[in-house]
Protein backbone atom coordinates (compact mmCIF):
# COMPACT_ATOMS: atom_id res chain seq x y z
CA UNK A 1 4.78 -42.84 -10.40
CA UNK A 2 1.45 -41.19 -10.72
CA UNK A 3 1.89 -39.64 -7.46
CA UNK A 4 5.14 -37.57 -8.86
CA UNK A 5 3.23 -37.09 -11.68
CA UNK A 6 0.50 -35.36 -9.73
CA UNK A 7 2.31 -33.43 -7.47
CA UNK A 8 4.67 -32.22 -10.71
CA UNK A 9 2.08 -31.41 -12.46
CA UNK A 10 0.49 -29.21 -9.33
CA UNK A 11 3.58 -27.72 -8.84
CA UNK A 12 3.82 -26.46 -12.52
CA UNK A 13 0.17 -25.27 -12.31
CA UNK A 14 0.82 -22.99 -9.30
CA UNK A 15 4.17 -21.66 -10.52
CA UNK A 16 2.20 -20.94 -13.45
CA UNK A 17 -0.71 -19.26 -11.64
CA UNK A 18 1.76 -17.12 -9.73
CA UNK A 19 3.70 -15.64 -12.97
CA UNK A 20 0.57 -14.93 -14.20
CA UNK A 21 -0.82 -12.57 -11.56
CA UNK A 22 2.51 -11.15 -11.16
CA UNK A 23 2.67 -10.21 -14.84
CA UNK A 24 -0.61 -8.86 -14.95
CA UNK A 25 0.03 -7.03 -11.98
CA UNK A 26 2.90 -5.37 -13.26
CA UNK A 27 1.43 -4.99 -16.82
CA UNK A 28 -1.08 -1.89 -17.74
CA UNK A 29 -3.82 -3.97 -16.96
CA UNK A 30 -3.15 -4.25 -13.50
CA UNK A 31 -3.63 -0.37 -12.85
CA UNK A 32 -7.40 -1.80 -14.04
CA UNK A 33 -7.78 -4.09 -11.35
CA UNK A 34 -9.16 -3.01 -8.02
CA UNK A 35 -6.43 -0.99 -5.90
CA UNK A 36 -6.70 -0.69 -1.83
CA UNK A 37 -8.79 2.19 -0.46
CA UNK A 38 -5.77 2.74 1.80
CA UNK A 39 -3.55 4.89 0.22
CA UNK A 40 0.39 4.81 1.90
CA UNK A 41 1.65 8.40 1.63
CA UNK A 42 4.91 8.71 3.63
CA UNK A 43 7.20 7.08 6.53
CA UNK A 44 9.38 8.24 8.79
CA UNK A 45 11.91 5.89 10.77
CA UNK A 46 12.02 7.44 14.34
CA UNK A 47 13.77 3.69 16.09
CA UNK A 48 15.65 0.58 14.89
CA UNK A 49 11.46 -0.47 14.88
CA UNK A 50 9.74 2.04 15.36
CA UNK A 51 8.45 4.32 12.43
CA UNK A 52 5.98 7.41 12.06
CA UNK A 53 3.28 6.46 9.00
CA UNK A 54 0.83 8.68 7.16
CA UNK A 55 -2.22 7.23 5.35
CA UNK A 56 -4.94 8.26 3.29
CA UNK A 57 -8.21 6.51 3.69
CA UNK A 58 -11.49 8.28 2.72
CA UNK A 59 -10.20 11.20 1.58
CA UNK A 60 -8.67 11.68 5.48
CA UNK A 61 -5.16 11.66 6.62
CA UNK A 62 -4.13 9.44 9.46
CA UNK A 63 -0.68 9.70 11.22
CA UNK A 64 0.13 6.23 12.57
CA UNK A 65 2.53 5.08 15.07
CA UNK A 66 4.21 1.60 14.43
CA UNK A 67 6.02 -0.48 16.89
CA UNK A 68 6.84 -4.20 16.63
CA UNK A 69 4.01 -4.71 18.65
CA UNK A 70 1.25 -2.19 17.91
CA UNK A 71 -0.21 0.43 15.98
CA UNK A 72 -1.67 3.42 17.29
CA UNK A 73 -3.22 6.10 15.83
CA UNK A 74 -1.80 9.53 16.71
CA UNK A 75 -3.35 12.17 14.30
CA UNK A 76 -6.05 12.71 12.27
CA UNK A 77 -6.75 15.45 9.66
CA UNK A 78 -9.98 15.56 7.88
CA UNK A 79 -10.30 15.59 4.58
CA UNK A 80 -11.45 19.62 3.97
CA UNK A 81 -8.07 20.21 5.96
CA UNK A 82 -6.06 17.82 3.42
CA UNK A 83 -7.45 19.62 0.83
CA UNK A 84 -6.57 22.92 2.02
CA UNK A 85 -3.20 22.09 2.70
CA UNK A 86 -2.60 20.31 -0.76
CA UNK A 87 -3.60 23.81 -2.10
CA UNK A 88 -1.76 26.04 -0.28
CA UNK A 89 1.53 23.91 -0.95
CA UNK A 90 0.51 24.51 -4.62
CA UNK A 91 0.17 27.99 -4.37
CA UNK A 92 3.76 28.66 -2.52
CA UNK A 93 5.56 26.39 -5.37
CA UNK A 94 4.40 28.55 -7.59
CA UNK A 95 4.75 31.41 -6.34
């Protein structure tokens, strides 16, 4: 009996646990907590498993190339060239 009782009660405790961060994460608050300094910015499928990524990390862009089996880095555009870009796309939408 006090075995059902403890696993029960473990069971309850991490079901608990998990609603909680998933709440919070979900909530206002969890734009507070601590995001990923890799930032996901598009995908393109190019194969049933095979898919072009881009990435920001550091301020730099990173094209990606993902198989099932490996990731390989293609492209990379430094961050004075993101910058750049992200200004000249501004300037022909408004213009």
């Amino acid at each position: 009996m006090d075995l059902v009782r403890y696993f029960s009660g473990l069971i309850l405790a991490g079901s608990l646990l998990f609603l909680v961060l998933w709440l919070l994460k979900r909530s206002r608050f969890g734009a507070m907590l601590p995001s990923s300094p890799i930032q996901f910015v598009h995908q393109v499928g190019v194969g049933p498993r095979e898919k072009l990524v881009i990435i920001r990390y550091q301020g730099n862009e990173y094209l990606l190339g993902v198989t099932a089996h490996s990731i390989t880095r293609l492209e990379t555009t430094p961050q004075n060239q993101v910058q750049s870009m992200a200004e000249d796309q501004s300037k022909h939408s408004q213009g």
